[in-house]
C-alpha atoms as a PDB file:
ATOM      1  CA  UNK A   1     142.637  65.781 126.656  1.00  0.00           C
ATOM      2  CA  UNK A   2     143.392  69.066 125.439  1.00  0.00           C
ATOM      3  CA  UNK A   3     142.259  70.651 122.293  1.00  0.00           C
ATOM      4  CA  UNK A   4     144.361  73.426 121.790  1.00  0.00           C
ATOM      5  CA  UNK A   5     148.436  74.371 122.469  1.00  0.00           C
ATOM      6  CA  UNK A   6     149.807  77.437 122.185  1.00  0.00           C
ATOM      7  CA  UNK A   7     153.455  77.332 120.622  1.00  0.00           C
ATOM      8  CA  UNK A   8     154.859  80.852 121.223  1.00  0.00           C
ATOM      9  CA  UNK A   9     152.018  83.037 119.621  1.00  0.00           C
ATOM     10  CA  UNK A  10     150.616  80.150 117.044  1.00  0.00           C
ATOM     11  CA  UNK A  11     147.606  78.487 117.702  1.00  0.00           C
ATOM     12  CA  UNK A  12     147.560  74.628 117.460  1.00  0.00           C
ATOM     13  CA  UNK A  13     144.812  72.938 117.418  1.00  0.00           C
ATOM     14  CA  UNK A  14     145.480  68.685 118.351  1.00  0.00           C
ATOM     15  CA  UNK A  15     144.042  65.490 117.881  1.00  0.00           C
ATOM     16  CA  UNK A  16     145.768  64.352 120.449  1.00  0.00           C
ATOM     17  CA  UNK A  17     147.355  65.029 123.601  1.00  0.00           C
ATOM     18  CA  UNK A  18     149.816  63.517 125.832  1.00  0.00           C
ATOM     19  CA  UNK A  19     151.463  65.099 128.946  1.00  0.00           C
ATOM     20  CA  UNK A  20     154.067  63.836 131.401  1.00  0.00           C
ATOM     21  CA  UNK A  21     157.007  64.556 133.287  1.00  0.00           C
ATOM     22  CA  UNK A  22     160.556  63.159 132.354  1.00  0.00           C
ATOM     23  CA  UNK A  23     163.145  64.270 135.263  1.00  0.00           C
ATOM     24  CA  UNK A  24     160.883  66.628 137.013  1.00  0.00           C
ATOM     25  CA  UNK A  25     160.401  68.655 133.775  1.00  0.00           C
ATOM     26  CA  UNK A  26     157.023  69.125 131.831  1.00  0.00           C
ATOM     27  CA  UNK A  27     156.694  67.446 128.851  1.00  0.00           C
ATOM     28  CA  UNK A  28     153.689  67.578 126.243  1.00  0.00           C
ATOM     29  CA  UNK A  29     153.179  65.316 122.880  1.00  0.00           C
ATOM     30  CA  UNK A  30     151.186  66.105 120.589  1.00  0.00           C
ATOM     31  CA  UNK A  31     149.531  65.416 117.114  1.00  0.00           C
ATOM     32  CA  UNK A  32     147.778  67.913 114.817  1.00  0.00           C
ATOM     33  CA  UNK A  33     146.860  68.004 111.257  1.00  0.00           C
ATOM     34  CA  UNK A  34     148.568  70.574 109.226  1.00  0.00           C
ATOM     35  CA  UNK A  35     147.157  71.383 105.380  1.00  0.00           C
ATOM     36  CA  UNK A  36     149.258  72.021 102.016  1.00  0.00           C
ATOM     37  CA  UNK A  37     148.266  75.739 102.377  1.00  0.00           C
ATOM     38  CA  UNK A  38     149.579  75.682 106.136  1.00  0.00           C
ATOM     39  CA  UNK A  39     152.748  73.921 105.555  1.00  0.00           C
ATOM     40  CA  UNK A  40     155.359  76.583 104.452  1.00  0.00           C
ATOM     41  CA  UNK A  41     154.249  78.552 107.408  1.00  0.00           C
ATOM     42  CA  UNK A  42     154.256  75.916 109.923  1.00  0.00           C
ATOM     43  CA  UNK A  43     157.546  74.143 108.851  1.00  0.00           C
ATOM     44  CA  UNK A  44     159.379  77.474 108.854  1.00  0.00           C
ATOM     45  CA  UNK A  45     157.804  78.107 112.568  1.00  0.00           C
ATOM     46  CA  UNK A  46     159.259  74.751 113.781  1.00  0.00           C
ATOM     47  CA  UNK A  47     162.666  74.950 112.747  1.00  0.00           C
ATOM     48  CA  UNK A  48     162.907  77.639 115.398  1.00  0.00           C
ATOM     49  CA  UNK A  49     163.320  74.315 117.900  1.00  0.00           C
ATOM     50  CA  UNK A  50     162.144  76.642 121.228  1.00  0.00           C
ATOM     51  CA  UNK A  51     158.558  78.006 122.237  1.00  0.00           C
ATOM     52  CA  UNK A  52     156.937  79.633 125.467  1.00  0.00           C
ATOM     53  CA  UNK A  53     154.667  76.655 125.703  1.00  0.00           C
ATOM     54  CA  UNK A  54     151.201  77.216 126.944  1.00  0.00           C
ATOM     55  CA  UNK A  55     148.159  74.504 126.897  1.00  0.00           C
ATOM     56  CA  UNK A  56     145.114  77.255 128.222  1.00  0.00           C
ATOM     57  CA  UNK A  57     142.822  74.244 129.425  1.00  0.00           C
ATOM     58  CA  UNK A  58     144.989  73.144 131.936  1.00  0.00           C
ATOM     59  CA  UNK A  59     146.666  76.478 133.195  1.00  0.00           C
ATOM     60  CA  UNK A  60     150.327  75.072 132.172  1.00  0.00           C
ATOM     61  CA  UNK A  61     153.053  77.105 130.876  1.00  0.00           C
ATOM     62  CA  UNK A  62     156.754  76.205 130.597  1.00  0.00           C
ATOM     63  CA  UNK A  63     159.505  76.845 127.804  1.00  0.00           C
ATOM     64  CA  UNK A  64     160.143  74.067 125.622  1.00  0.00           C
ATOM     65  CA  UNK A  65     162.174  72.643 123.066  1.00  0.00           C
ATOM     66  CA  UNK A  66     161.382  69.908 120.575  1.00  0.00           C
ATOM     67  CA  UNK A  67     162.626  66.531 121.497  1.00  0.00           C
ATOM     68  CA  UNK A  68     161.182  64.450 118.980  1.00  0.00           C
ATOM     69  CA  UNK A  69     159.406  65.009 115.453  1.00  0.00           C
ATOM     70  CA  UNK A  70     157.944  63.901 112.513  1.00  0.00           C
ATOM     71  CA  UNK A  71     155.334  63.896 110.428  1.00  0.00           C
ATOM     72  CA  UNK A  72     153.397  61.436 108.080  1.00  0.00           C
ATOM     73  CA  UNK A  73     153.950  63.160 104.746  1.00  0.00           C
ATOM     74  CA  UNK A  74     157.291  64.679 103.789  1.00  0.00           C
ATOM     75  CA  UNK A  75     155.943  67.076 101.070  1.00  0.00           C
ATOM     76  CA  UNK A  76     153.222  69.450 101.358  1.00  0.00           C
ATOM     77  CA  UNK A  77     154.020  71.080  98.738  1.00  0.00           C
ATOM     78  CA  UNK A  78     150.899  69.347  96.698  1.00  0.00           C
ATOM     79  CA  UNK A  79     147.822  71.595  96.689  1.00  0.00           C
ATOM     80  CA  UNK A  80     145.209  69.595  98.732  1.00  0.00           C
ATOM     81  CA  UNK A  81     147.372  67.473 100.898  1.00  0.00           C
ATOM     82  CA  UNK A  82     146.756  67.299 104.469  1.00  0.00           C
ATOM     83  CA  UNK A  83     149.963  65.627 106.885  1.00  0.00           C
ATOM     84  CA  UNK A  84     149.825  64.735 110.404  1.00  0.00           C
ATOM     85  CA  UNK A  85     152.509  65.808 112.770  1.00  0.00           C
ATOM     86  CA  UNK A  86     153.774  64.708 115.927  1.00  0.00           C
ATOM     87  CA  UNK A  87     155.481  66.750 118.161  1.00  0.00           C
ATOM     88  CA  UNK A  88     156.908  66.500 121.760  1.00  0.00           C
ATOM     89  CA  UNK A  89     158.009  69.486 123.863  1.00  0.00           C
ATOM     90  CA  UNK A  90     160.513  68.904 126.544  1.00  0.00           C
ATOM     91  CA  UNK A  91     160.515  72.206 129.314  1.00  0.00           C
ATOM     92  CA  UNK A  92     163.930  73.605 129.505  1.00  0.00           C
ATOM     93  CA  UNK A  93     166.084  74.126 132.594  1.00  0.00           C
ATOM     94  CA  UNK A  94     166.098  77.803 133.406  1.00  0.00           C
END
């Protein structure tokens, strides 16, 4: 399993990790823990919807978009709070 993805320039650290291909295309799913203090940040960062996708442990790379999200506490907003997010990543066609 890999421990880390890198979503453009960001970082993400995962719980868990799930890779497969749908239609010949790469896709990853992941889960990661993301703090009231991160949340603004992170939740701003997603909206963008498209990344140059990288997961460093296993030498992949592809650009992806999310497919499906969502994440087990809808506000963050509460000093202390700590929400877990899961995120798939389906490579676009080029």
């Amino acid at each position: 399993m890999a421990k880390e993805v890198m979503l453009d320039n960001i970082l993400i650290k995962v719980n868990n990790y799930e890779e497969e291909k749908v239609n010949g295309l790469h896709q990853i799913s992941i889960v990661f823990n993301v703090t009231s203090e991160e949340y603004h940040d992170i939740a701003t960062f997603l909206y963008k919807g498209t990344f140059d996708v990288t997961v460093p442990e296993f030498g992949l790379s592809f650009r992806g978009s999310i497919n499906k999200y969502s994440t087990s506490i809808t506000n963050l907003y509460e000093k202390g709070q700590v929400g877990e997010y899961k995120l798939s990543l389906l490579e676009t066609k080029i």
